[in-house]
Protein backbone atom coordinates (compact mmCIF):
# COMPACT_ATOMS: atom_id res chain seq x y z
CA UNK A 1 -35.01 16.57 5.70
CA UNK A 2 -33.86 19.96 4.50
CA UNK A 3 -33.04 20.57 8.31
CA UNK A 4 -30.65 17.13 8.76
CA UNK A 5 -29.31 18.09 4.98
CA UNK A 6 -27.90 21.33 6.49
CA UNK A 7 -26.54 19.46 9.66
CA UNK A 8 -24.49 16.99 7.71
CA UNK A 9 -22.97 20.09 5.62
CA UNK A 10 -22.01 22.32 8.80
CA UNK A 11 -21.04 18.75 10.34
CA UNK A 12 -18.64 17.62 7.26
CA UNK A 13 -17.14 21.42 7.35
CA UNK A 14 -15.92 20.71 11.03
CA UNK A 15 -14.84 16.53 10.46
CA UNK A 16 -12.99 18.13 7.51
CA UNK A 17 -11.52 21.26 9.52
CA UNK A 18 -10.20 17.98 12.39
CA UNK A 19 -9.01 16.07 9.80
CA UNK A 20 -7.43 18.67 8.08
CA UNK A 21 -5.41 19.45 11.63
CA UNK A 22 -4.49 16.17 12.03
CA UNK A 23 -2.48 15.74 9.07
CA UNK A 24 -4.72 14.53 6.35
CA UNK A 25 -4.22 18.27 3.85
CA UNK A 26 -2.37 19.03 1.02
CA UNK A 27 0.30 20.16 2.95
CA UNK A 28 1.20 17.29 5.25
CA UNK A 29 0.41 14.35 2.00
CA UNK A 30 2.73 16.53 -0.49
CA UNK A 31 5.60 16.32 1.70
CA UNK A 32 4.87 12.76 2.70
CA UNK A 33 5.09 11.90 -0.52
CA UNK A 34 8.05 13.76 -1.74
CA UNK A 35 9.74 12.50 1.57
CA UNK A 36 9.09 8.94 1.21
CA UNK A 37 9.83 9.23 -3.05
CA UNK A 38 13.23 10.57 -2.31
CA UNK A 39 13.96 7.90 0.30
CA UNK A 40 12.85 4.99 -2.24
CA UNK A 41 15.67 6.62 -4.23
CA UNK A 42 18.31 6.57 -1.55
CA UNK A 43 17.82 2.94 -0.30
CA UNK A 44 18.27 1.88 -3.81
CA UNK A 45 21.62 3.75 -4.36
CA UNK A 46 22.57 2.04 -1.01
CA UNK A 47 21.72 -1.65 -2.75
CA UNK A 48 23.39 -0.74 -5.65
CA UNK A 49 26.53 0.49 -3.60
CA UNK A 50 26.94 -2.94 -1.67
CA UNK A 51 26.21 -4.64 -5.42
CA UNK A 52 22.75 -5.44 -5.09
CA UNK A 53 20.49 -4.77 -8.45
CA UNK A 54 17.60 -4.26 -6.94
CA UNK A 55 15.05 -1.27 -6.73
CA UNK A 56 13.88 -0.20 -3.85
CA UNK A 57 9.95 0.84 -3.39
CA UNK A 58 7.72 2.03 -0.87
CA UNK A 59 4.05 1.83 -0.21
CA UNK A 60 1.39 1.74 2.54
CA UNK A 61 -0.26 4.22 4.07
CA UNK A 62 2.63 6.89 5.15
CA UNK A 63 3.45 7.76 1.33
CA UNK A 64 0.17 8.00 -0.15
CA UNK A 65 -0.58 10.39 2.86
CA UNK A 66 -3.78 7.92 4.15
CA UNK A 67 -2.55 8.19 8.10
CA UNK A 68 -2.42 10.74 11.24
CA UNK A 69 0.18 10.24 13.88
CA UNK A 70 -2.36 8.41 15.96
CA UNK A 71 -2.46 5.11 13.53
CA UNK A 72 0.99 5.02 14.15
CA UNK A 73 1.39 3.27 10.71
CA UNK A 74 4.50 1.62 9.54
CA UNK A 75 6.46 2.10 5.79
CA UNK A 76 5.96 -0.97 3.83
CA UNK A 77 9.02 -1.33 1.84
CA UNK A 78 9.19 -3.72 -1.45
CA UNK A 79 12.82 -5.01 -3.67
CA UNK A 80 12.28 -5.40 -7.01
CA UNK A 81 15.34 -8.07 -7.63
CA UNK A 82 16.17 -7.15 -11.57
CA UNK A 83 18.62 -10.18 -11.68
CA UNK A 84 15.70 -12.27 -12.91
CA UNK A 85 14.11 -11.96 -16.04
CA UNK A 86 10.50 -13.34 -16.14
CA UNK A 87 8.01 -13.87 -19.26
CA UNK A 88 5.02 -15.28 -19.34
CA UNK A 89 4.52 -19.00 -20.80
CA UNK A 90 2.29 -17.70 -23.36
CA UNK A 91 5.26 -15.48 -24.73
CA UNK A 92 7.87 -16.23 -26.33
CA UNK A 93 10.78 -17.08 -24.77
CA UNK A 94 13.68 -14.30 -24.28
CA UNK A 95 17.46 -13.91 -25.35
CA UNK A 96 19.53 -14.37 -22.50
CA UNK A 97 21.78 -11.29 -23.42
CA UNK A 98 24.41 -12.03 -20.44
CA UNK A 99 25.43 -15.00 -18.51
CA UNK A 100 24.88 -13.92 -15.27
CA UNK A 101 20.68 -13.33 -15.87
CA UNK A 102 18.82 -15.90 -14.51
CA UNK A 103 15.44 -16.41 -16.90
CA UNK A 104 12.12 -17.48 -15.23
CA UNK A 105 9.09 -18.42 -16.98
CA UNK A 106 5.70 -17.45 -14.81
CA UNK A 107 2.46 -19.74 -15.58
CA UNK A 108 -0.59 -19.01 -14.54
CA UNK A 109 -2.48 -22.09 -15.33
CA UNK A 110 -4.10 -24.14 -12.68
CA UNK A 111 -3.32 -21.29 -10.41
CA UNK A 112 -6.15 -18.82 -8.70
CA UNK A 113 -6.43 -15.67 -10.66
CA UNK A 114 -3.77 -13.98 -8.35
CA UNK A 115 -1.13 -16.97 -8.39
CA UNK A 116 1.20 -17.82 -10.67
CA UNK A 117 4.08 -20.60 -10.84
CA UNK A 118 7.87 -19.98 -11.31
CA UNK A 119 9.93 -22.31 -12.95
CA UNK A 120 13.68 -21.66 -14.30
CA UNK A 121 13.73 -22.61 -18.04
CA UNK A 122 16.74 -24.68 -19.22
CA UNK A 123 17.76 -25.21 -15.63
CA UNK A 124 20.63 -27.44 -17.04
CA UNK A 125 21.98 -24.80 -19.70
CA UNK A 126 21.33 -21.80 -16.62
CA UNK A 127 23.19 -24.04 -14.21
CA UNK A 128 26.51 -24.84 -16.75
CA UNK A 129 26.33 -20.51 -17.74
CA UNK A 130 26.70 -20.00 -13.51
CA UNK A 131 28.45 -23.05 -12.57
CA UNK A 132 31.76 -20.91 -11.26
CA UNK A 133 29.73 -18.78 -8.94
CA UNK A 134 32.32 -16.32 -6.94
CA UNK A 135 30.79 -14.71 -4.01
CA UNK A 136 33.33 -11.84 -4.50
CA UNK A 137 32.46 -11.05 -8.34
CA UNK A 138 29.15 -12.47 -8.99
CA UNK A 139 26.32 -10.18 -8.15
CA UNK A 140 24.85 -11.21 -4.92
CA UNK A 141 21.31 -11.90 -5.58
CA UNK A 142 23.04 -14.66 -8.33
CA UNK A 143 24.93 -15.77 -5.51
CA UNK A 144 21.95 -16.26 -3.02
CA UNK A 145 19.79 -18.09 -5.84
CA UNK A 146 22.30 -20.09 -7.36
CA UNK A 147 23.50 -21.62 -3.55
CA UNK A 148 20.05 -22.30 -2.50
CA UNK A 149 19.02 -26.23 -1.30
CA UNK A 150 15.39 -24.85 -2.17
CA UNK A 151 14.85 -25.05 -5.68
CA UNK A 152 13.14 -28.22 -6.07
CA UNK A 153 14.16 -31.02 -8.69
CA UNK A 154 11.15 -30.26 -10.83
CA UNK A 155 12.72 -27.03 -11.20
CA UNK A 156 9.23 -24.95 -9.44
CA UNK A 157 10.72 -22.41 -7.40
CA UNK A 158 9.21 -22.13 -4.20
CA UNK A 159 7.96 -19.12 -3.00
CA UNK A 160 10.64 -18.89 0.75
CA UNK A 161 13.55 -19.34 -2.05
CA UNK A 162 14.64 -15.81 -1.66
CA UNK A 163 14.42 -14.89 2.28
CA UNK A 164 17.77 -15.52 2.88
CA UNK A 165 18.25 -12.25 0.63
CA UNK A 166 16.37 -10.39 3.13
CA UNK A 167 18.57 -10.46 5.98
CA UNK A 168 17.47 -7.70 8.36
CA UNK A 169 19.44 -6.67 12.18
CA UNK A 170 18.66 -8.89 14.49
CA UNK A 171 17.20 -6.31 16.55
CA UNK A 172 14.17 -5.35 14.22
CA UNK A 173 13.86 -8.46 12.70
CA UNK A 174 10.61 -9.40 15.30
CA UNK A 175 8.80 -6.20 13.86
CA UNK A 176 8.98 -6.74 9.84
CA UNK A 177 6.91 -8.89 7.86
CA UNK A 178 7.95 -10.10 4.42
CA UNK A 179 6.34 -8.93 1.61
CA UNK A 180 9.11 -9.08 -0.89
CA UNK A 181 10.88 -9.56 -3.06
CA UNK A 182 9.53 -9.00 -6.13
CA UNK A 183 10.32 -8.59 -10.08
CA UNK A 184 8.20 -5.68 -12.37
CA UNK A 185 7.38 -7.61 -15.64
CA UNK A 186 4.07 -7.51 -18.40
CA UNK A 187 0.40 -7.54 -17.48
CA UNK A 188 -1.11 -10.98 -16.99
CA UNK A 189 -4.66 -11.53 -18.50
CA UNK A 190 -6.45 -11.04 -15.37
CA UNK A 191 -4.67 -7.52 -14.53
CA UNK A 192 -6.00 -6.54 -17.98
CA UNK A 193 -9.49 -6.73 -17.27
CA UNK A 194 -8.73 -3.46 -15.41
CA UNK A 195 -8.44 -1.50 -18.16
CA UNK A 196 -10.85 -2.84 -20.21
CA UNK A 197 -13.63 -3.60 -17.55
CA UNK A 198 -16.36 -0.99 -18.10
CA UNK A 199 -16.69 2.33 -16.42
CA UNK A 200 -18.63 5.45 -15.30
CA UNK A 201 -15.40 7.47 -17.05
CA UNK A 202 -14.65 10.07 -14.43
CA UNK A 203 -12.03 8.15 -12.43
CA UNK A 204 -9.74 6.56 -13.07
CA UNK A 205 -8.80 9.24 -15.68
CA UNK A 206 -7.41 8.21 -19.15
CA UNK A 207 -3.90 9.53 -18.11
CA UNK A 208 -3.71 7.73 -15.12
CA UNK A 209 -5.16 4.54 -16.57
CA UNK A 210 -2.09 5.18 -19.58
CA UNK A 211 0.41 5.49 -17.04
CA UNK A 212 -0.58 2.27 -15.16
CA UNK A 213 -0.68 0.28 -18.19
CA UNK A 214 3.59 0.71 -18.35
CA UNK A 215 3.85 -0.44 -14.29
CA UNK A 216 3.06 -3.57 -14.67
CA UNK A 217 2.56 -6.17 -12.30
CA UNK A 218 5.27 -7.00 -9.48
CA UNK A 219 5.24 -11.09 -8.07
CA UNK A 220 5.57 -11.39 -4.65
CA UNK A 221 6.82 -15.06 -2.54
CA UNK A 222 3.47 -15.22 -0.57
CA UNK A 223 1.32 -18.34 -1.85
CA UNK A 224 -2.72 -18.33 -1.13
CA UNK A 225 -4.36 -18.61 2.51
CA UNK A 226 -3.62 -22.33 3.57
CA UNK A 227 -6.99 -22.11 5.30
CA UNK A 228 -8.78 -22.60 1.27
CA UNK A 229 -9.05 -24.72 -1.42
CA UNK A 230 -7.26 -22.27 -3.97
CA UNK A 231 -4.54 -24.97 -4.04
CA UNK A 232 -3.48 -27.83 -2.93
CA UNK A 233 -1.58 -27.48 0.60
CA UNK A 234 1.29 -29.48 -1.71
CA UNK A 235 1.66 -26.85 -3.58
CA UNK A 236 1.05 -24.19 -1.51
CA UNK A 237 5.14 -23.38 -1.32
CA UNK A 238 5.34 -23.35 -5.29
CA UNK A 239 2.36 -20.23 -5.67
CA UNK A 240 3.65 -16.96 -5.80
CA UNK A 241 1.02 -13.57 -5.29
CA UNK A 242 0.71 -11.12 -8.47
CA UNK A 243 0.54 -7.48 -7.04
CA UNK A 244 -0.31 -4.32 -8.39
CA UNK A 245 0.84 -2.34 -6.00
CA UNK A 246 2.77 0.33 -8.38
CA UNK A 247 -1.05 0.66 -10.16
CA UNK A 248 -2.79 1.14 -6.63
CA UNK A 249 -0.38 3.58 -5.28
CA UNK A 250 -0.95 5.46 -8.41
CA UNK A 251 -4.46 5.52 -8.17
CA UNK A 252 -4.14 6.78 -4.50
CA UNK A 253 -2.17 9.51 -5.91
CA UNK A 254 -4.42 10.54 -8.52
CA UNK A 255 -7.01 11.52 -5.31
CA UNK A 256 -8.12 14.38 -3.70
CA UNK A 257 -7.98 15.42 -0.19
CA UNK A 258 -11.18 14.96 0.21
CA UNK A 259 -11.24 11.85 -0.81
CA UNK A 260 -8.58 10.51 1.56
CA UNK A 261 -10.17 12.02 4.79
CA UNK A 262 -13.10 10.27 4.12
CA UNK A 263 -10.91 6.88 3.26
CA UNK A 264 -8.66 8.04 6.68
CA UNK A 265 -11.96 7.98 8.57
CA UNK A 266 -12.94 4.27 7.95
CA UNK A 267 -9.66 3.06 8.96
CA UNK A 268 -10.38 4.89 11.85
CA UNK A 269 -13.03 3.52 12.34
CA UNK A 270 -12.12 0.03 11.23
CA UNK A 271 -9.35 0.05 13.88
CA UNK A 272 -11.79 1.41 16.99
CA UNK A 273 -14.92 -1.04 16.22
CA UNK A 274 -14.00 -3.61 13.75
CA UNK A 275 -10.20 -4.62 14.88
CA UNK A 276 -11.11 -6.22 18.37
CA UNK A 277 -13.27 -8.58 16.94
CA UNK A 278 -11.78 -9.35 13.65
CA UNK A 279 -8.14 -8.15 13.82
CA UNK A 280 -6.64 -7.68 10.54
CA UNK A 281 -8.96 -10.48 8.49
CA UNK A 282 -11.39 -7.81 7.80
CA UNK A 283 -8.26 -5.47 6.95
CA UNK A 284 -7.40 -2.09 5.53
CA UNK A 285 -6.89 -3.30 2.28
CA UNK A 286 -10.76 -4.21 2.03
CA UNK A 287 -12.03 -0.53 3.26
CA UNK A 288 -9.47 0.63 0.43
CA UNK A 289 -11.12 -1.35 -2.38
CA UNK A 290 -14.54 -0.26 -0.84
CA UNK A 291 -13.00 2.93 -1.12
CA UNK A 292 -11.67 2.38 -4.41
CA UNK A 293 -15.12 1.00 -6.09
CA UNK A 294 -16.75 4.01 -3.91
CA UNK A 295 -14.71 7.14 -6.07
CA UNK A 296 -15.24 5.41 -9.33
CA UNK A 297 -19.20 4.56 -9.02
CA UNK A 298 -19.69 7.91 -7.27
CA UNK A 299 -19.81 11.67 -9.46
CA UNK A 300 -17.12 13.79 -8.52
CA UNK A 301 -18.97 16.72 -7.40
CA UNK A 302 -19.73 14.50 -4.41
CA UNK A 303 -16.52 14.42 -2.85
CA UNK A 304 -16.82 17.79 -1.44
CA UNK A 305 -15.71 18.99 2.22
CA UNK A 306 -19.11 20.15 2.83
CA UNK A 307 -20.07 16.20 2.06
CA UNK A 308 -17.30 13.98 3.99
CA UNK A 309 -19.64 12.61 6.31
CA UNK A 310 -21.60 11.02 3.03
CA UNK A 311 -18.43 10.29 1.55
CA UNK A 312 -17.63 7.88 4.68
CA UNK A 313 -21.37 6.56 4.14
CA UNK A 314 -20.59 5.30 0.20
CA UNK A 315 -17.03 3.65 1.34
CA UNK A 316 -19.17 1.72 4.25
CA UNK A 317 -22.43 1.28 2.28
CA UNK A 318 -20.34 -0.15 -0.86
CA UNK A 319 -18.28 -2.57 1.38
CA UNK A 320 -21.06 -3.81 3.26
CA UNK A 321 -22.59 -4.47 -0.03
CA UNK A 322 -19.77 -6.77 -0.48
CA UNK A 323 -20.19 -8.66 2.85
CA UNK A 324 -23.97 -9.17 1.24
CA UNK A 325 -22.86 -11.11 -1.57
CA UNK A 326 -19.68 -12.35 0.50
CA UNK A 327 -17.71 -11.71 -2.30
CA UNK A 328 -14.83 -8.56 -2.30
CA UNK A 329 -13.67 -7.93 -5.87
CA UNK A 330 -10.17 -6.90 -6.55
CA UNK A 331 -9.98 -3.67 -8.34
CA UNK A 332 -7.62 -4.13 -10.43
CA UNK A 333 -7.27 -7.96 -11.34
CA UNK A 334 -10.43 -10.22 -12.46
CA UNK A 335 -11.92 -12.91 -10.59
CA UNK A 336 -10.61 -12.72 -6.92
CA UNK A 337 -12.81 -13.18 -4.16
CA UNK A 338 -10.31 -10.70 -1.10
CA UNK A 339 -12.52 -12.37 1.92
CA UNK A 340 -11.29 -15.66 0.81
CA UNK A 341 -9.27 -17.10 3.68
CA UNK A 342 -10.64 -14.27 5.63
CA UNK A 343 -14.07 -14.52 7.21
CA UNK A 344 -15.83 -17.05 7.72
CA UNK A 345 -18.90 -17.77 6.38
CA UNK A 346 -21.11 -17.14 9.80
CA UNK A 347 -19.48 -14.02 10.25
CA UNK A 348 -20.85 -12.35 7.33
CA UNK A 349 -24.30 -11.88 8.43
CA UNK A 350 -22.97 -9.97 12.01
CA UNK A 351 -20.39 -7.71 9.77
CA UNK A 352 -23.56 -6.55 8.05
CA UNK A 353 -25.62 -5.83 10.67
CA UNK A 354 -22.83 -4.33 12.33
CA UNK A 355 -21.84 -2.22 9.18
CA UNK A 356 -25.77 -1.12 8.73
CA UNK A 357 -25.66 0.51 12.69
CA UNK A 358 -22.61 2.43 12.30
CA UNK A 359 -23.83 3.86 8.64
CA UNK A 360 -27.01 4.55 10.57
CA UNK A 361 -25.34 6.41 13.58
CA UNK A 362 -22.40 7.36 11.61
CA UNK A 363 -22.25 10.85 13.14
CA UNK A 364 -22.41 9.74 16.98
CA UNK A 365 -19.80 7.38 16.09
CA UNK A 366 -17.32 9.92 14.65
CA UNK A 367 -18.06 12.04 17.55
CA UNK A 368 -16.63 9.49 19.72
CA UNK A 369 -13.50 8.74 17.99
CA UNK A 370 -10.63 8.56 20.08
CA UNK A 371 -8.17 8.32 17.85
CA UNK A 372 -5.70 12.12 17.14
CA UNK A 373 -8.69 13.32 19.48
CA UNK A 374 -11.51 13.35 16.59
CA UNK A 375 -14.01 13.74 18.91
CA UNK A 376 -12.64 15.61 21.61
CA UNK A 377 -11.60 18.23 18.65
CA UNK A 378 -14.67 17.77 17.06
CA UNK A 379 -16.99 19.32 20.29
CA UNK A 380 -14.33 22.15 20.35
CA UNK A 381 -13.94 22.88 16.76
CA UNK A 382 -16.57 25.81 16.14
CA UNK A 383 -14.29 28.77 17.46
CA UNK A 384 -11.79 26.79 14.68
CA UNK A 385 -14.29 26.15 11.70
CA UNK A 386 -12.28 28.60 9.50
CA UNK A 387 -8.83 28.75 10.92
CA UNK A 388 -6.23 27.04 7.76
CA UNK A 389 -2.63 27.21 7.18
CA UNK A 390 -1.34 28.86 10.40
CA UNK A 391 -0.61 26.11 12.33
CA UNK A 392 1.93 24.72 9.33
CA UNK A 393 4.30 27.36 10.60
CA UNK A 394 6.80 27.03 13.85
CA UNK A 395 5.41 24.56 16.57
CA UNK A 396 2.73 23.52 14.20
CA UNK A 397 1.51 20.14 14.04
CA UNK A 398 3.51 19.55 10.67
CA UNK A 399 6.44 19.50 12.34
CA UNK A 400 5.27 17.78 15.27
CA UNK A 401 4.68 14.90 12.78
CA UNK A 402 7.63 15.25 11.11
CA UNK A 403 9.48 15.14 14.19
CA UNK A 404 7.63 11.93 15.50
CA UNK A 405 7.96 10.17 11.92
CA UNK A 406 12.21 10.62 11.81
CA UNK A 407 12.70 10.21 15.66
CA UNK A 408 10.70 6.93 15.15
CA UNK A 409 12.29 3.60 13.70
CA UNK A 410 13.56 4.70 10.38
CA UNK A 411 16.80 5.51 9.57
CA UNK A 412 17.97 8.28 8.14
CA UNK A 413 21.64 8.86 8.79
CA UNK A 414 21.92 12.74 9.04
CA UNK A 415 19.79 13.61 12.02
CA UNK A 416 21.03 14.08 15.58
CA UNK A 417 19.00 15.00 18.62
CA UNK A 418 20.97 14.42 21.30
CA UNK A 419 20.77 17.25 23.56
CA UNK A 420 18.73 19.11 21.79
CA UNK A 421 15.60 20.63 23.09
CA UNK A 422 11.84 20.53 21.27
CA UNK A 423 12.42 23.69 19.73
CA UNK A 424 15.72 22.78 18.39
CA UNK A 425 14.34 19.62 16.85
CA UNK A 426 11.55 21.37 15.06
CA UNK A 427 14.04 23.65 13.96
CA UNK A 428 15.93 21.15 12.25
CA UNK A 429 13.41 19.69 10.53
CA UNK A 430 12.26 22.77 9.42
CA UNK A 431 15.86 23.45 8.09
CA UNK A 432 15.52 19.62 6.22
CA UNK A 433 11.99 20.63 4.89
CA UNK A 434 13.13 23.59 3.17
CA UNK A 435 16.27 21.54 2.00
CA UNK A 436 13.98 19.26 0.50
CA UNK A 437 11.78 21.82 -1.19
CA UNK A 438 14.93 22.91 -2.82
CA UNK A 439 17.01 20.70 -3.88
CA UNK A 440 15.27 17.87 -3.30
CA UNK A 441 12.24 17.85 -5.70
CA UNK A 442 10.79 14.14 -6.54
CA UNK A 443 8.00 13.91 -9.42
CA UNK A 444 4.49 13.09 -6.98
CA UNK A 445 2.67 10.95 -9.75
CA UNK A 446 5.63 8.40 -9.98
């Protein structure tokens, strides 16, 4: 026992050395996330420019620094649309301050615990306040909502009101999904229970839990899977999603390294062994709340770099606990089953068996990741085992990412690369990295 203890330690030194190579260190997830902050900050100023009041956010896995170049994970980008003022029905009703503010009331009753129900309040009184709408004056978000055919006569506002907002080129249309858009207002009762649900204490700390209490929530146009009786198919259009994305990303922030190579390392292997068979209904987000549940029922003197290959055993052990009781909390609002719509009920028993082998042959399995070369790396990583920081210099594998990231589909509107060779590429970005350490510093724990 004392024998396999000392295996696992010398074995999670090594994963951890891989990992730390293929992108997943301080390093690399600092400038991620300065990166991504400061481009959050520049598509908004763009919105605002063309007279848009929205505010731009960005999430998945490239800002919180949970990815290697061979995920080849896309930027999940969120509007918050502050033309609309929403309060809950519970509350009382706000002072329109301004004509042009269109005020929504947001009921949760007879809704799942992560659905709500838009409806405008004093649609008449709204409707006489906006009834000269200029498309040249008028903000355009006003314009879009007030020339709609889709808001019902009952005055529910269906959740595919606002896609004609989100107009994207023709030409990348076929690769986006919509997610958005959204509006930041109060806590609902079930998002809450978060802070008040009990605890071990360690994590979340009280000064992350304070901050998260002033994000709150963000409701997104995507109604409950049509494949459950959460609702009525009916009504199906009428249910919009609470999010707490700002909360999560927080809470992904608030992490060590360690921590997110062992969370990088079940999406790994999620995607090898899990993704042909199930695709995306047994998804990231559920190895993240595994995750999630894993850190904060786990002491932190666990999380180690000597320990990673235990680390990835808690994650898989505390998610296939889950698939047990076929029930997938959410960890931040109350009372919402996440395999709902999912998996189906005679899959449950094969996830588990299949989740008990790979926790029981964990390390073979790592070893024959193909992904960034895991294993490969991992066979040739003793001559390597304390070799840090010297590869974040010249052709290092920083600014091989960096390179592949920008050259990719976003744009950024300042790069050129035509003609230039390898070298010269890395040496611009090298040029925009130390820009960006300069002048370009964004807070990491917004």
């Amino acid at each position: 026992m004392g024998s396999h203890s000392t295996d696992d330690k010398e074995f999670s030194v090594r994963l951890s050395s891989v990992l730390d190579y293929s992108c997943v260190n301080d390093y690399v997830i600092q400038f991620r996330r300065k990166m991504y902050l400061a481009f959050e900050s520049e598509l908004t100023l763009i919105h605002k420019a063309f007279g848009r009041d929205r505010r731009i956010y960005m999430f998945g896995s490239q800002i919180k620094g949970t990815t290697t170049t061979g995920m080849m994970s896309d930027a999940d980008f969120l509007q918050r649309f502050d033309t609309f003022r929403l309060f809950l029905d519970s509350e009382k009703e706000p002072l329109i301050l301004y004509n042009h503010l269109i005020v929504i009331k947001v009921s949760t009753h007879g809704c799942a615990s992560q659905y709500c129900v838009l409806t405008m309040i004093e649609a008449s009184t709204q409707a006489k306040n906006l009834q000269i709408i200029d498309p040249y004056r008028n903000p355009v978000d006003i314009v879009d909502f007030c020339l709609s055919d889709r808001v019902k006569a009952d005055k529910m506002i269906p959740n595919t009101i606002m896609f004609d907002t989100l107009n994207p080129m023709p030409e990348i249309e076929d690769q986006l999904k919509r997610h958005g858009p959204a509006k930041v207002f109060m806590n609902t009762k079930q998002c809450k229970f978060f802070f008040e649900r009990p605890r071990p204490g360690h994590w979340p700390s009280e000064k992350t839990l304070k901050k998260a209490k002033k994000y709150g929530i963000f409701i997104v146009p995507q109604g409950p899977p049509k494949s459950t009786n959460i609702c009525s198919f009916d009504y199906f259009e009428n249910q919009w999603r609470i999010s707490t994305n700002l909360t999560e990303r927080l809470l992904m922030f608030s992490l060590d390294t360690v921590h997110l190579q062992a969370y990088v390392l079940t999406k790994m292997i999620r995607k090898e062994l899990f993704m042909p068979n199930y695709q995306n209904r047994l998804s990231t987000f559920h190895f993240k709340t595994a995750f999630f549940f894993a850190v904060e029922n786990t002491r932190s003197d666990m999380w180690r770099e000597d320990n990673v290959i235990n680390c990835v055993k808690y994650i898989l052990s505390t998610l296939k606990r889950f698939l047990n009781r076929r029930y997938c909390p959410h960890f931040t609002i109350d009372n919402v089953n996440l395999f709902d719509g999912k998996i189906e009920i005679h899959e449950f028993p094969k996830l588990v068996e299949k989740l008990t082998h790979v926790v029981k042959s964990l390390r073979t399995l790592i070893e024959n990741i193909s992904m960034d070369n895991i294993g490969t790396s991992l066979n040739g990583c003793n001559t390597r085992i304390n070799e840090r920081i010297s590869y974040h210099r010249n052709t290092s594998l920083l600014s091989y990412y960096v390179f592949r990231n920008f050259h990719g589909a976003m744009h950024t509107g300042g790069f050129d690369f035509t003609g230039l060779s390898v070298e010269g590429r890395i040496a611009v970005f090298e040029q925009e990295f130390t820009h960006l350490e300069i002048y370009d510093r964004v807070p990491l724990k917004n």
